[in-house]
PDB file of N, CA and C in Angstrom:
ATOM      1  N   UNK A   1     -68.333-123.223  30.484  1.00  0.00           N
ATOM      2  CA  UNK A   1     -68.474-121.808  30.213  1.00  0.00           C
ATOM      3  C   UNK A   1     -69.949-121.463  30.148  1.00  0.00           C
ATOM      4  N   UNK A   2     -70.407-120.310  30.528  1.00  0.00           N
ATOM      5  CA  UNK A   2     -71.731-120.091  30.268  1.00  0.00           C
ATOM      6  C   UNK A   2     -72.037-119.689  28.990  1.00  0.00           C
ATOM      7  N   UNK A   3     -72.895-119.528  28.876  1.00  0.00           N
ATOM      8  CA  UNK A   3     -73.929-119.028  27.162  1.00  0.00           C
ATOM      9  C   UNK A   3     -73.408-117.467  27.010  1.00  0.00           C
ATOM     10  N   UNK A   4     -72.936-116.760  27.765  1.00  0.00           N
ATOM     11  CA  UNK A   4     -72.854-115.477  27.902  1.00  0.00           C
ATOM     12  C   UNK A   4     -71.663-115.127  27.385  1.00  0.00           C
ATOM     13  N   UNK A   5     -70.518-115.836  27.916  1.00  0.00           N
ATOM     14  CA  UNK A   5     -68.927-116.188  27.210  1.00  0.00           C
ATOM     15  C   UNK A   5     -68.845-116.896  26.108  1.00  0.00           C
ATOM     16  N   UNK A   6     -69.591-117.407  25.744  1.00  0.00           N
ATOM     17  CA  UNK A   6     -69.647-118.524  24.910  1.00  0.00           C
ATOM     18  C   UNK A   6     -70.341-118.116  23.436  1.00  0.00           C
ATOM     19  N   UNK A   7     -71.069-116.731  24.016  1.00  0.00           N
ATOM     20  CA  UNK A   7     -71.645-115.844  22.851  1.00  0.00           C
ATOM     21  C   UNK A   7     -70.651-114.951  22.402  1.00  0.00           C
ATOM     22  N   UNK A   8     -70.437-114.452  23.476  1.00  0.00           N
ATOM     23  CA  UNK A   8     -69.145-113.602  23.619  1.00  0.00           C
ATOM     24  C   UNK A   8     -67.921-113.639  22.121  1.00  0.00           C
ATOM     25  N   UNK A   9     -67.639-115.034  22.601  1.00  0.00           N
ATOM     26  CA  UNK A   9     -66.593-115.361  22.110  1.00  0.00           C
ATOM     27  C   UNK A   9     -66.864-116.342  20.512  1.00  0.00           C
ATOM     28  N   UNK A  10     -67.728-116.428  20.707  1.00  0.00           N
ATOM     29  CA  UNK A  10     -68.715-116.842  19.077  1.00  0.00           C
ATOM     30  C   UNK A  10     -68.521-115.792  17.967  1.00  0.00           C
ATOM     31  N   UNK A  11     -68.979-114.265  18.855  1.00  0.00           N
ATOM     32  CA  UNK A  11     -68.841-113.165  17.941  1.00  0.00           C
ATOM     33  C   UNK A  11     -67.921-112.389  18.180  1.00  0.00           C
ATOM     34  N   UNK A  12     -66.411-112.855  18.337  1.00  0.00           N
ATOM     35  CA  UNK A  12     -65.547-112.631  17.754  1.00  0.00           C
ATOM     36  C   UNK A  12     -65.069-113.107  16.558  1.00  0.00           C
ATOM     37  N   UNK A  13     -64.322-111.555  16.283  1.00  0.00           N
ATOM     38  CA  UNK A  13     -63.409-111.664  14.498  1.00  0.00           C
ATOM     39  C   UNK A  13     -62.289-112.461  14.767  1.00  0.00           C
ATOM     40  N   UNK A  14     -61.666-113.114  15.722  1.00  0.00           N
ATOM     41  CA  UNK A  14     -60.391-114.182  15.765  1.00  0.00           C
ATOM     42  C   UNK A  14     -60.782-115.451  15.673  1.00  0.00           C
ATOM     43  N   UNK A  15     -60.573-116.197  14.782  1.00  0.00           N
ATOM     44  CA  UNK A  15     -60.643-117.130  14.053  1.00  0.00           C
ATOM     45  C   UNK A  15     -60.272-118.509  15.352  1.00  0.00           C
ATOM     46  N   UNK A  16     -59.817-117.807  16.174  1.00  0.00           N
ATOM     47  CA  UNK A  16     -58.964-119.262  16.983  1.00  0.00           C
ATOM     48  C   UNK A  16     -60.278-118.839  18.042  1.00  0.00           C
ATOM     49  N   UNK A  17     -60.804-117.807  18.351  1.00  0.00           N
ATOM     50  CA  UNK A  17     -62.290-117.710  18.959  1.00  0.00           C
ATOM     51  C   UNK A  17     -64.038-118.013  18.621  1.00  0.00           C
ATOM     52  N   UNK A  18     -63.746-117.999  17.167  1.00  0.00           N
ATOM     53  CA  UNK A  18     -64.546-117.826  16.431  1.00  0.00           C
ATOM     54  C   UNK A  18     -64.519-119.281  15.179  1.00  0.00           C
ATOM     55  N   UNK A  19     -65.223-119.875  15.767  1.00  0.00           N
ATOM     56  CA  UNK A  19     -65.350-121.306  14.385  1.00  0.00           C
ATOM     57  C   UNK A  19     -65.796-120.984  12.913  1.00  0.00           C
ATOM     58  N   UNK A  20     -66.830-120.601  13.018  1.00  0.00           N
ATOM     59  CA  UNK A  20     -67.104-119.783  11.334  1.00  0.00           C
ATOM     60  C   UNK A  20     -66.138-119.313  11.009  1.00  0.00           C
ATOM     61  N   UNK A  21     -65.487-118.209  11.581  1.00  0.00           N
ATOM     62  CA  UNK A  21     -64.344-117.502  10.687  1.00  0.00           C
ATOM     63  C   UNK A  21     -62.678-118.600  10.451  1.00  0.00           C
ATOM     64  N   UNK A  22     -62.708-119.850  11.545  1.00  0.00           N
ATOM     65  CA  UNK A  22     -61.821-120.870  11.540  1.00  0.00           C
ATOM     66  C   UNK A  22     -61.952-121.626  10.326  1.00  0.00           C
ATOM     67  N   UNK A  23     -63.515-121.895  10.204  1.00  0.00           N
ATOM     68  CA  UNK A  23     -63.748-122.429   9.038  1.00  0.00           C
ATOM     69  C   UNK A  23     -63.641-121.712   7.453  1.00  0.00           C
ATOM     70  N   UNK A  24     -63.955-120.639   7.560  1.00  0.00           N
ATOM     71  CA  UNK A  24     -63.823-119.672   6.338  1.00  0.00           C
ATOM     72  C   UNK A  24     -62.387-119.376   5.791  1.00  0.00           C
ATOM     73  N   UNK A  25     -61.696-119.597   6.995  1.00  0.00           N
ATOM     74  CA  UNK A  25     -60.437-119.045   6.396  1.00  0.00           C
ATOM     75  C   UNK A  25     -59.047-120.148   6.263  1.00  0.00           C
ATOM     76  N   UNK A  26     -59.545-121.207   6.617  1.00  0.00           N
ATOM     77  CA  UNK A  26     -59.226-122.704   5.832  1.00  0.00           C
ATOM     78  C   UNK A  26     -59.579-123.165   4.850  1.00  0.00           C
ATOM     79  N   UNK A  27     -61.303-122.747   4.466  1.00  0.00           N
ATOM     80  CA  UNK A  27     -61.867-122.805   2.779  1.00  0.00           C
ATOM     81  C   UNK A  27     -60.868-121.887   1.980  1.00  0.00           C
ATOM     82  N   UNK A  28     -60.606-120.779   2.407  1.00  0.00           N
ATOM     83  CA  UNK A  28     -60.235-119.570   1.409  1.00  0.00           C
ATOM     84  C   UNK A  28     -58.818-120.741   1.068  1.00  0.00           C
ATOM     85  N   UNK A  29     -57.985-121.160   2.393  1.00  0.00           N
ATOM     86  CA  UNK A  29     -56.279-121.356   2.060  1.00  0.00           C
ATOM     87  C   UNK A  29     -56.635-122.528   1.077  1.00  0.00           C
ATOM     88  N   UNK A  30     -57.413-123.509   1.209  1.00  0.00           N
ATOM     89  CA  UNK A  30     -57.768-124.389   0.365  1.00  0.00           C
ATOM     90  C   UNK A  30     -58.182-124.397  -0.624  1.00  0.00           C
ATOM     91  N   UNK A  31     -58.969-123.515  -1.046  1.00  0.00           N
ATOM     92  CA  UNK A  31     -59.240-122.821  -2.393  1.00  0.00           C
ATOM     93  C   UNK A  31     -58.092-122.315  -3.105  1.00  0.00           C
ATOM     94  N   UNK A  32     -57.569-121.595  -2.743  1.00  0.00           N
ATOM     95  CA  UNK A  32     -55.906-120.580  -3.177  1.00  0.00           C
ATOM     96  C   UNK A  32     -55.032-121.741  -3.421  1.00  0.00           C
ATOM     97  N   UNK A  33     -55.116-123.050  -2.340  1.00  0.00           N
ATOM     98  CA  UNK A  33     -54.398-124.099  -3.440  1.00  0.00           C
ATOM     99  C   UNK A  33     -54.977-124.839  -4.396  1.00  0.00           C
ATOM    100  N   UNK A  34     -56.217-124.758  -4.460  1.00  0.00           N
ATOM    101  CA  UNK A  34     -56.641-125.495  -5.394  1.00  0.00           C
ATOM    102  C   UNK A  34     -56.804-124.791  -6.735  1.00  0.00           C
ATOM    103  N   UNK A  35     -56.984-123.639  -6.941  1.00  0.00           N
ATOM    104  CA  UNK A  35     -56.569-122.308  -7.889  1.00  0.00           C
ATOM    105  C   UNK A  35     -55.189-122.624  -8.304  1.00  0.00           C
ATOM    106  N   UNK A  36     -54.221-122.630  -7.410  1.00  0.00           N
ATOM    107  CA  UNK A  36     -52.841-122.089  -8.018  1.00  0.00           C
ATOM    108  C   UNK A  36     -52.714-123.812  -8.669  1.00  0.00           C
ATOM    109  N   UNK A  37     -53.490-125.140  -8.026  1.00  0.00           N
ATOM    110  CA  UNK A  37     -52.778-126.387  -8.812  1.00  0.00           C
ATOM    111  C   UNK A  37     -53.637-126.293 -10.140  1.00  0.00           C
ATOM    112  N   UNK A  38     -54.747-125.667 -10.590  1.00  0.00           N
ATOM    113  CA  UNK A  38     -55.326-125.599 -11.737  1.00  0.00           C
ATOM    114  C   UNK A  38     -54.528-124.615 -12.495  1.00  0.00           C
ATOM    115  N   UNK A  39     -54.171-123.636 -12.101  1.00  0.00           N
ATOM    116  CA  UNK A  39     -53.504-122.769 -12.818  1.00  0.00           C
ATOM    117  C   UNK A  39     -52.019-123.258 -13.596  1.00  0.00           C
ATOM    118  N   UNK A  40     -51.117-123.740 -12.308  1.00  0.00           N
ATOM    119  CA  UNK A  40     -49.886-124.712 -12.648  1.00  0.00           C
ATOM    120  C   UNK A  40     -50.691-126.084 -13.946  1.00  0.00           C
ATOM    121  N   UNK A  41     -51.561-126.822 -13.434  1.00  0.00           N
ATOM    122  CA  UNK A  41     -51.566-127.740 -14.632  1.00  0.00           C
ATOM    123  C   UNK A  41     -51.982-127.215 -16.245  1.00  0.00           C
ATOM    124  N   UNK A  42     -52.696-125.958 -15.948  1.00  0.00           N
ATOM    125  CA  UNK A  42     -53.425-125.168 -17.375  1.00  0.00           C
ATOM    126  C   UNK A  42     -51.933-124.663 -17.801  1.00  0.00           C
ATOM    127  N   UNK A  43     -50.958-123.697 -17.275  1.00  0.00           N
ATOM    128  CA  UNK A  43     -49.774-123.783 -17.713  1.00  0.00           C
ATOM    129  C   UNK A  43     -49.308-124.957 -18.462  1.00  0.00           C
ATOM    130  N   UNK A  44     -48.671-125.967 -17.748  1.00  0.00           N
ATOM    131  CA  UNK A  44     -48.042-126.790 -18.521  1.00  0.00           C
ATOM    132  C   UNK A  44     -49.062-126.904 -19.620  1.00  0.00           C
ATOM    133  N   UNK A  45     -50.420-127.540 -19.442  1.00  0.00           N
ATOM    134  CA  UNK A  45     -51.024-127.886 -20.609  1.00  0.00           C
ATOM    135  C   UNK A  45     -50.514-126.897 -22.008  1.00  0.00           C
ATOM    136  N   UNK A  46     -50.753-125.953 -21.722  1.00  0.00           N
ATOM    137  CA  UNK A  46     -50.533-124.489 -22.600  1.00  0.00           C
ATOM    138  C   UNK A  46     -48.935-124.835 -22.896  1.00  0.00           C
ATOM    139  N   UNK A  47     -48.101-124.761 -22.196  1.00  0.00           N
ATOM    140  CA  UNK A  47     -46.853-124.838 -22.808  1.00  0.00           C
ATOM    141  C   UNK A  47     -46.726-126.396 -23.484  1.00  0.00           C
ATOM    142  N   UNK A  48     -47.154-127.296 -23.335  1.00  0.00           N
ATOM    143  CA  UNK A  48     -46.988-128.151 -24.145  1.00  0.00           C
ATOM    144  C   UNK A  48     -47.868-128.099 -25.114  1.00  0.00           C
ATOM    145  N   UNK A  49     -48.718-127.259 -25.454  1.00  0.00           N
ATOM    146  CA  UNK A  49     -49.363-127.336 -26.806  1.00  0.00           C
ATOM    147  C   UNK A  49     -48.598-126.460 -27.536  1.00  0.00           C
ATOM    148  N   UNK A  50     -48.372-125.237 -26.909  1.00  0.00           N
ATOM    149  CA  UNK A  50     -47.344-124.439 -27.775  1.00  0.00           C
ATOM    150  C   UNK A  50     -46.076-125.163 -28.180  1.00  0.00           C
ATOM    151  N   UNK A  51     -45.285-125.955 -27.403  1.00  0.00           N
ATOM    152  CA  UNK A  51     -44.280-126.188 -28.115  1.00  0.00           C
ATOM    153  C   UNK A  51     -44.801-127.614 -29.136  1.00  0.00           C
ATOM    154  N   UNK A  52     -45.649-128.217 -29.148  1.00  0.00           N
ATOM    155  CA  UNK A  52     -46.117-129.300 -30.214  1.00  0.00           C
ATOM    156  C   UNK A  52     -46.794-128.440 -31.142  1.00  0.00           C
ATOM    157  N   UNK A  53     -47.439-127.046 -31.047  1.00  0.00           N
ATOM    158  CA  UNK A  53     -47.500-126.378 -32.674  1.00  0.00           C
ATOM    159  C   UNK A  53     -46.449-125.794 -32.882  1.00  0.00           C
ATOM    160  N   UNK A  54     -45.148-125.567 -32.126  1.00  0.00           N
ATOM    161  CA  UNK A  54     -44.240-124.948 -32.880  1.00  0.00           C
ATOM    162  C   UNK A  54     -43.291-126.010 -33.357  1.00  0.00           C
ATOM    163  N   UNK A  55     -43.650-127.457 -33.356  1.00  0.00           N
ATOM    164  CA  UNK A  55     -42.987-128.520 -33.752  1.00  0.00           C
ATOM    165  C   UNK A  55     -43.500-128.839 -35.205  1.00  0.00           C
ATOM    166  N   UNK A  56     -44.726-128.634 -35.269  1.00  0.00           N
ATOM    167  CA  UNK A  56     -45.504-128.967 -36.368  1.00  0.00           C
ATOM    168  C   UNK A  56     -45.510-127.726 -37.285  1.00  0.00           C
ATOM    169  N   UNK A  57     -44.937-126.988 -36.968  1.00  0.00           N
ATOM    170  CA  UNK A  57     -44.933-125.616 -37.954  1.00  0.00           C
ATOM    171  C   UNK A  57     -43.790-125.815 -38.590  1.00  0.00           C
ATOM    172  N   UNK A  58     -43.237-126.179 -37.646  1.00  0.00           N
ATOM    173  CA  UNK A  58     -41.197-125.981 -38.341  1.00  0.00           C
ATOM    174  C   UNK A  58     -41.525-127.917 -39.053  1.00  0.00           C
ATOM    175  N   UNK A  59     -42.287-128.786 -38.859  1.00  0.00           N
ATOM    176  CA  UNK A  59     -42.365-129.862 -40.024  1.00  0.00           C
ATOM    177  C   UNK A  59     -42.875-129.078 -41.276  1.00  0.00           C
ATOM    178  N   UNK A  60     -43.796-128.096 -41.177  1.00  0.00           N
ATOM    179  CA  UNK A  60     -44.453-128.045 -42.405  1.00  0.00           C
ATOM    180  C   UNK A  60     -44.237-127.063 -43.013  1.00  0.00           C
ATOM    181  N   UNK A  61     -43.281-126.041 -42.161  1.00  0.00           N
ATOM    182  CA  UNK A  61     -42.308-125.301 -43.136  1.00  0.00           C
ATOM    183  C   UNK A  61     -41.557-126.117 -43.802  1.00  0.00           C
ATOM    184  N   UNK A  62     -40.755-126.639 -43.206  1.00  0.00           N
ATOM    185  CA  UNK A  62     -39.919-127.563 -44.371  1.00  0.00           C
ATOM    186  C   UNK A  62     -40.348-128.743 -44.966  1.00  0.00           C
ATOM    187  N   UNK A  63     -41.788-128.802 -45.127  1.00  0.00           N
ATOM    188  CA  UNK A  63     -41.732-129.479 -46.339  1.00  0.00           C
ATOM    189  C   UNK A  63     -42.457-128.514 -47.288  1.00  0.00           C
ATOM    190  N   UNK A  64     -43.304-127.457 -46.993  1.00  0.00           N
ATOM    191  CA  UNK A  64     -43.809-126.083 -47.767  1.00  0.00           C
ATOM    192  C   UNK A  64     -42.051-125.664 -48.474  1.00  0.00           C
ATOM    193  N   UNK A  65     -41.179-125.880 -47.822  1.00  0.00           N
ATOM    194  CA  UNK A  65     -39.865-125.136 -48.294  1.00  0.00           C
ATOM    195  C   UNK A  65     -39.549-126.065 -49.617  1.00  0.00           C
ATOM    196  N   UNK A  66     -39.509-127.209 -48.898  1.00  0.00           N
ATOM    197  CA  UNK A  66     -38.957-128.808 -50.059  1.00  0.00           C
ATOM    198  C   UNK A  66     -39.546-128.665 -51.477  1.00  0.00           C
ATOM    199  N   UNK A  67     -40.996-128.365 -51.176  1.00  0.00           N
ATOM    200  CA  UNK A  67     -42.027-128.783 -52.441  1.00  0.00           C
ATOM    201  C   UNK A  67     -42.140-127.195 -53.358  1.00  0.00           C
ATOM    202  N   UNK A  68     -41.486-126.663 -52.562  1.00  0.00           N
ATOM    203  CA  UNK A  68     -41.706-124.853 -53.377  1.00  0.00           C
ATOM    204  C   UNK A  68     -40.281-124.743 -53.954  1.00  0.00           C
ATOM    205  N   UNK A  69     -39.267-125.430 -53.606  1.00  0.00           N
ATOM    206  CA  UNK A  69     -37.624-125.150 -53.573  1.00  0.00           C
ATOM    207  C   UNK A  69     -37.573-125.384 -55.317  1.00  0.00           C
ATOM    208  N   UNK A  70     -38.215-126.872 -55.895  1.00  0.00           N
ATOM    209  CA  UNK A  70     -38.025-127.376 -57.325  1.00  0.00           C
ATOM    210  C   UNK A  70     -38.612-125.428 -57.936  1.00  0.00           C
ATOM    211  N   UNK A  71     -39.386-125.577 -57.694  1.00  0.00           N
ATOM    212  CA  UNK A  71     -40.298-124.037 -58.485  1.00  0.00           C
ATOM    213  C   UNK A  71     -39.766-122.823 -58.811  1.00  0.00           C
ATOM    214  N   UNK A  72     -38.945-122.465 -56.949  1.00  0.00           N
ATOM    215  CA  UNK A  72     -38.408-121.204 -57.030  1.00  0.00           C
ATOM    216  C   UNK A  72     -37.147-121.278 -57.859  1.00  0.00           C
ATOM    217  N   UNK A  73     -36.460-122.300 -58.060  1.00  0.00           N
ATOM    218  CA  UNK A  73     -35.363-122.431 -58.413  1.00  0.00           C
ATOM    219  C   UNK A  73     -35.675-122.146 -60.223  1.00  0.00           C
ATOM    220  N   UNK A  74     -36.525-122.733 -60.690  1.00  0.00           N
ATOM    221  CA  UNK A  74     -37.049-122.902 -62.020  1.00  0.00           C
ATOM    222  C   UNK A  74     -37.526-121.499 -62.428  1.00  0.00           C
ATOM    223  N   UNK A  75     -37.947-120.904 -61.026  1.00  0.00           N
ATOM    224  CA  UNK A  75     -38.460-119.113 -61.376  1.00  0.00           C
ATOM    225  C   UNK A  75     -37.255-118.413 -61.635  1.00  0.00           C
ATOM    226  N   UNK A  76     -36.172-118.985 -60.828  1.00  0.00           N
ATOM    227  CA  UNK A  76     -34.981-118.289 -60.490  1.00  0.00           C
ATOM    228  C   UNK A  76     -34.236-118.091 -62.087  1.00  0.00           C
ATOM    229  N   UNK A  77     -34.073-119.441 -62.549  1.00  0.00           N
ATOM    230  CA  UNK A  77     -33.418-119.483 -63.620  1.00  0.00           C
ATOM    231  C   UNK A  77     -34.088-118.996 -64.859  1.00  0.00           C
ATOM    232  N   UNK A  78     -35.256-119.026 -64.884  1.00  0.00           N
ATOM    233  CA  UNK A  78     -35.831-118.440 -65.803  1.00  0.00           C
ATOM    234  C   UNK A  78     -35.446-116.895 -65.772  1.00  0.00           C
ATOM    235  N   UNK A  79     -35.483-115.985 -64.787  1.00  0.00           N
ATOM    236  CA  UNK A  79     -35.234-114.572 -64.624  1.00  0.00           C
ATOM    237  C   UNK A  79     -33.771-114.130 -64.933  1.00  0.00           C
ATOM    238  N   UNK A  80     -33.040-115.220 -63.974  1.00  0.00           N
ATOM    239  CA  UNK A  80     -31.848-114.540 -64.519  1.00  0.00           C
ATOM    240  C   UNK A  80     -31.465-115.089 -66.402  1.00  0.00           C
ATOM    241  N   UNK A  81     -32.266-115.853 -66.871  1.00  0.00           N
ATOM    242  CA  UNK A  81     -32.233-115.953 -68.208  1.00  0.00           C
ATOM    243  C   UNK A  81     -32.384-114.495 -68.862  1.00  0.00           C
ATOM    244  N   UNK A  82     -33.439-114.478 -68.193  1.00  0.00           N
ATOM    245  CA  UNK A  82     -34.124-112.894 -69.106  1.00  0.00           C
ATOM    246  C   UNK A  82     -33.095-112.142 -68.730  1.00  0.00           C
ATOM    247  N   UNK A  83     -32.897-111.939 -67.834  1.00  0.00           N
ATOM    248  CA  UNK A  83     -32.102-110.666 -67.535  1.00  0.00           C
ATOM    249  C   UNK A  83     -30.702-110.857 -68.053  1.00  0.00           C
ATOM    250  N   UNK A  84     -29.998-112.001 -67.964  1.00  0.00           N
ATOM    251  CA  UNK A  84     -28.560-111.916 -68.888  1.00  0.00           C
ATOM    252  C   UNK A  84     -28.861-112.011 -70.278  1.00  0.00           C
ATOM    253  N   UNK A  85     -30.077-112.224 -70.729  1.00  0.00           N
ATOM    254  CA  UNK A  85     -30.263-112.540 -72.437  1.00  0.00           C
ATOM    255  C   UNK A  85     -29.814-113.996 -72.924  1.00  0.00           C
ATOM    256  N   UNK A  86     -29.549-114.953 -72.026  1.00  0.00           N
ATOM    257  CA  UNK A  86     -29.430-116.007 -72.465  1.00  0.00           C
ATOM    258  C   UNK A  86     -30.496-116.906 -72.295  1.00  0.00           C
ATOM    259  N   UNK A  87     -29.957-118.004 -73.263  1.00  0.00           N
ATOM    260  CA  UNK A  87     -31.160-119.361 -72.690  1.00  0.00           C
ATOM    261  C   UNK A  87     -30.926-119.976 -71.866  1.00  0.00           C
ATOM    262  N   UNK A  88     -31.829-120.520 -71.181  1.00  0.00           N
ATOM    263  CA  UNK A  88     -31.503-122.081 -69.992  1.00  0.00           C
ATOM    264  C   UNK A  88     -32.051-122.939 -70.755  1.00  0.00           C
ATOM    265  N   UNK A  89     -32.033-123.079 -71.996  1.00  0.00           N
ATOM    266  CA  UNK A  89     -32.394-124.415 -72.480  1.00  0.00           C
ATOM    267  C   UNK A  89     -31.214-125.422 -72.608  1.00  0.00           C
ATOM    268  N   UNK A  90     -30.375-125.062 -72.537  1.00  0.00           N
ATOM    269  CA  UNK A  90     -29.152-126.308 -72.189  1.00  0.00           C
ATOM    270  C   UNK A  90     -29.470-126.637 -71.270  1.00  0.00           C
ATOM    271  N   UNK A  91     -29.414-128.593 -71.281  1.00  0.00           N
ATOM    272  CA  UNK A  91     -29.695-129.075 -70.069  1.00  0.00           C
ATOM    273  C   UNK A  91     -29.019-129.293 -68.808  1.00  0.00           C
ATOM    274  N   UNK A  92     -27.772-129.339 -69.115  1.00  0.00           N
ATOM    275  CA  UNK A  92     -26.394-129.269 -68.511  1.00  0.00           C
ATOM    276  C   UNK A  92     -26.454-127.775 -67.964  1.00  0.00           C
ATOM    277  N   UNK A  93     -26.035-127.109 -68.430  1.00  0.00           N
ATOM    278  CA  UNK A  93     -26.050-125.577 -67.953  1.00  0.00           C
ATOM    279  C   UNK A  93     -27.525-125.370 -66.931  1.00  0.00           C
ATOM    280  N   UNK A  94     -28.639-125.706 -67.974  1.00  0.00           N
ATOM    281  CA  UNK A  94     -29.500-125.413 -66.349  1.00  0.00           C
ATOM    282  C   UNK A  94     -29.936-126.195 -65.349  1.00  0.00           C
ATOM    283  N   UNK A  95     -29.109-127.486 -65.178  1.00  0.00           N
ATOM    284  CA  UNK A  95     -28.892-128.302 -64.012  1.00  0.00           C
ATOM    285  C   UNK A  95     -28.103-127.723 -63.368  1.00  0.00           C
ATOM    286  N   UNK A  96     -26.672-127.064 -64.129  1.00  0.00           N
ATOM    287  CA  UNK A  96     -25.675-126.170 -63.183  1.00  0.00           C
ATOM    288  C   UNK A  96     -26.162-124.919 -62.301  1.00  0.00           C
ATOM    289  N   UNK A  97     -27.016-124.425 -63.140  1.00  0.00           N
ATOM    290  CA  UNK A  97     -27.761-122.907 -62.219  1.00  0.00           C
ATOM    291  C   UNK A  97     -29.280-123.321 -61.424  1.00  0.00           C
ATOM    292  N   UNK A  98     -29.810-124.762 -61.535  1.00  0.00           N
ATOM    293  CA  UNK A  98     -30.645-124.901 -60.798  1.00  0.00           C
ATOM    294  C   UNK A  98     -29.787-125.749 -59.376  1.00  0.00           C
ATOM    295  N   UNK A  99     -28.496-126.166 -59.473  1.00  0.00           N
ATOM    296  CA  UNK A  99     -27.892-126.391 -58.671  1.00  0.00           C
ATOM    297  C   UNK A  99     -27.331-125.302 -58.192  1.00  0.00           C
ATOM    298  N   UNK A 100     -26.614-123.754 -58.200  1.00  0.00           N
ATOM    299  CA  UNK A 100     -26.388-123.226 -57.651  1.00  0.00           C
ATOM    300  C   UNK A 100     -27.710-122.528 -57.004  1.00  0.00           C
ATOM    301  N   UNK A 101     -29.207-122.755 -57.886  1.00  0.00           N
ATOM    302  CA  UNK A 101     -30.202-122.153 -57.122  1.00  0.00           C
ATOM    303  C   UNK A 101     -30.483-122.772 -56.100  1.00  0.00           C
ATOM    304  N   UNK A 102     -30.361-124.051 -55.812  1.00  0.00           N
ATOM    305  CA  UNK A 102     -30.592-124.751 -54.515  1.00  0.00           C
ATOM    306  C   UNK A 102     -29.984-124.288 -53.239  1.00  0.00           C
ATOM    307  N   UNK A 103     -28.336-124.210 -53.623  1.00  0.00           N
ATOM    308  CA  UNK A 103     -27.458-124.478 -53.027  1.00  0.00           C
ATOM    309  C   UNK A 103     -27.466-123.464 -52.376  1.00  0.00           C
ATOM    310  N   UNK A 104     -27.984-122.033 -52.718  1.00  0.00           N
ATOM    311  CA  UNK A 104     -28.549-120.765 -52.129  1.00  0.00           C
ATOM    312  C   UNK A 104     -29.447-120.847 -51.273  1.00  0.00           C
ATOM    313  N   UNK A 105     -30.843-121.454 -51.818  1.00  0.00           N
ATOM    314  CA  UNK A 105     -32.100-121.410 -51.168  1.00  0.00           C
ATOM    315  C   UNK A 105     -31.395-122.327 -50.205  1.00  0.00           C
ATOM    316  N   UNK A 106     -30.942-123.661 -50.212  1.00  0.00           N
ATOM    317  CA  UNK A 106     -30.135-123.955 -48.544  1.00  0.00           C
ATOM    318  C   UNK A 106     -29.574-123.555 -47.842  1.00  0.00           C
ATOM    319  N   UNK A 107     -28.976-122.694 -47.842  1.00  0.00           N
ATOM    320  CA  UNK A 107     -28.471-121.360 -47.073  1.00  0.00           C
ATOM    321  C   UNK A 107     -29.498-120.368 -46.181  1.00  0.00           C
ATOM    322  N   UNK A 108     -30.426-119.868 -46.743  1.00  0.00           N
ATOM    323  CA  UNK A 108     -31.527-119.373 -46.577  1.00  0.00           C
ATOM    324  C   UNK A 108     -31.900-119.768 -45.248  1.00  0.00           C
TER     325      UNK A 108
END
């Protein structure tokens, strides 16, 4: 071919005429996969951290629940003391209402 066609066809915008733009637009498709496999692995990463803090939340709710449960129950019985006018100083009796206070807060 001469220099004349050969320029010609250099500065064309068709890619199958034109090597620069052959080359540019194989970087771009190669890029766009290399984007979407960073994107796909940052996903998973992200979803597996989310579901390992929502694993570790629901451990430490229930043991925040376990270690607060003796307390609330002891708040519990104390109130409804006041409020019916009786005592919970029977020990029997307020093993019975710190057992129905449990047996609630497990429900919960």
């Amino acid at each position: 071919m001469s220099n004349v066609v050969l320029a010609q066809l250099g500065g064309s915008n068709d890619p199958i005429f034109n090597p620069v733009a052959l080359v540019r637009d194989e970087a771009r498709v190669e890029g766009n996969q290399v984007l979407a496999e960073v994107r796909a692995q940052a996903k998973a990463q992200a979803d597996q951290l989310v579901m390992e803090t929502r694993a570790d939340l629901e451990i430490q709710r229930a043991q925040v629940r376990q270690e607060l449960s003796p307390e609330v129950s002891r708040i519990a019985v104390e109130l409804a003391s006041r409020v019916l006018g009786e005592s919970a100083a029977d020990v029997e009796t307020d093993a019975r209402r710190r057992g129905t206070v449990d047996r609630f807060m497990a429900e919960q």
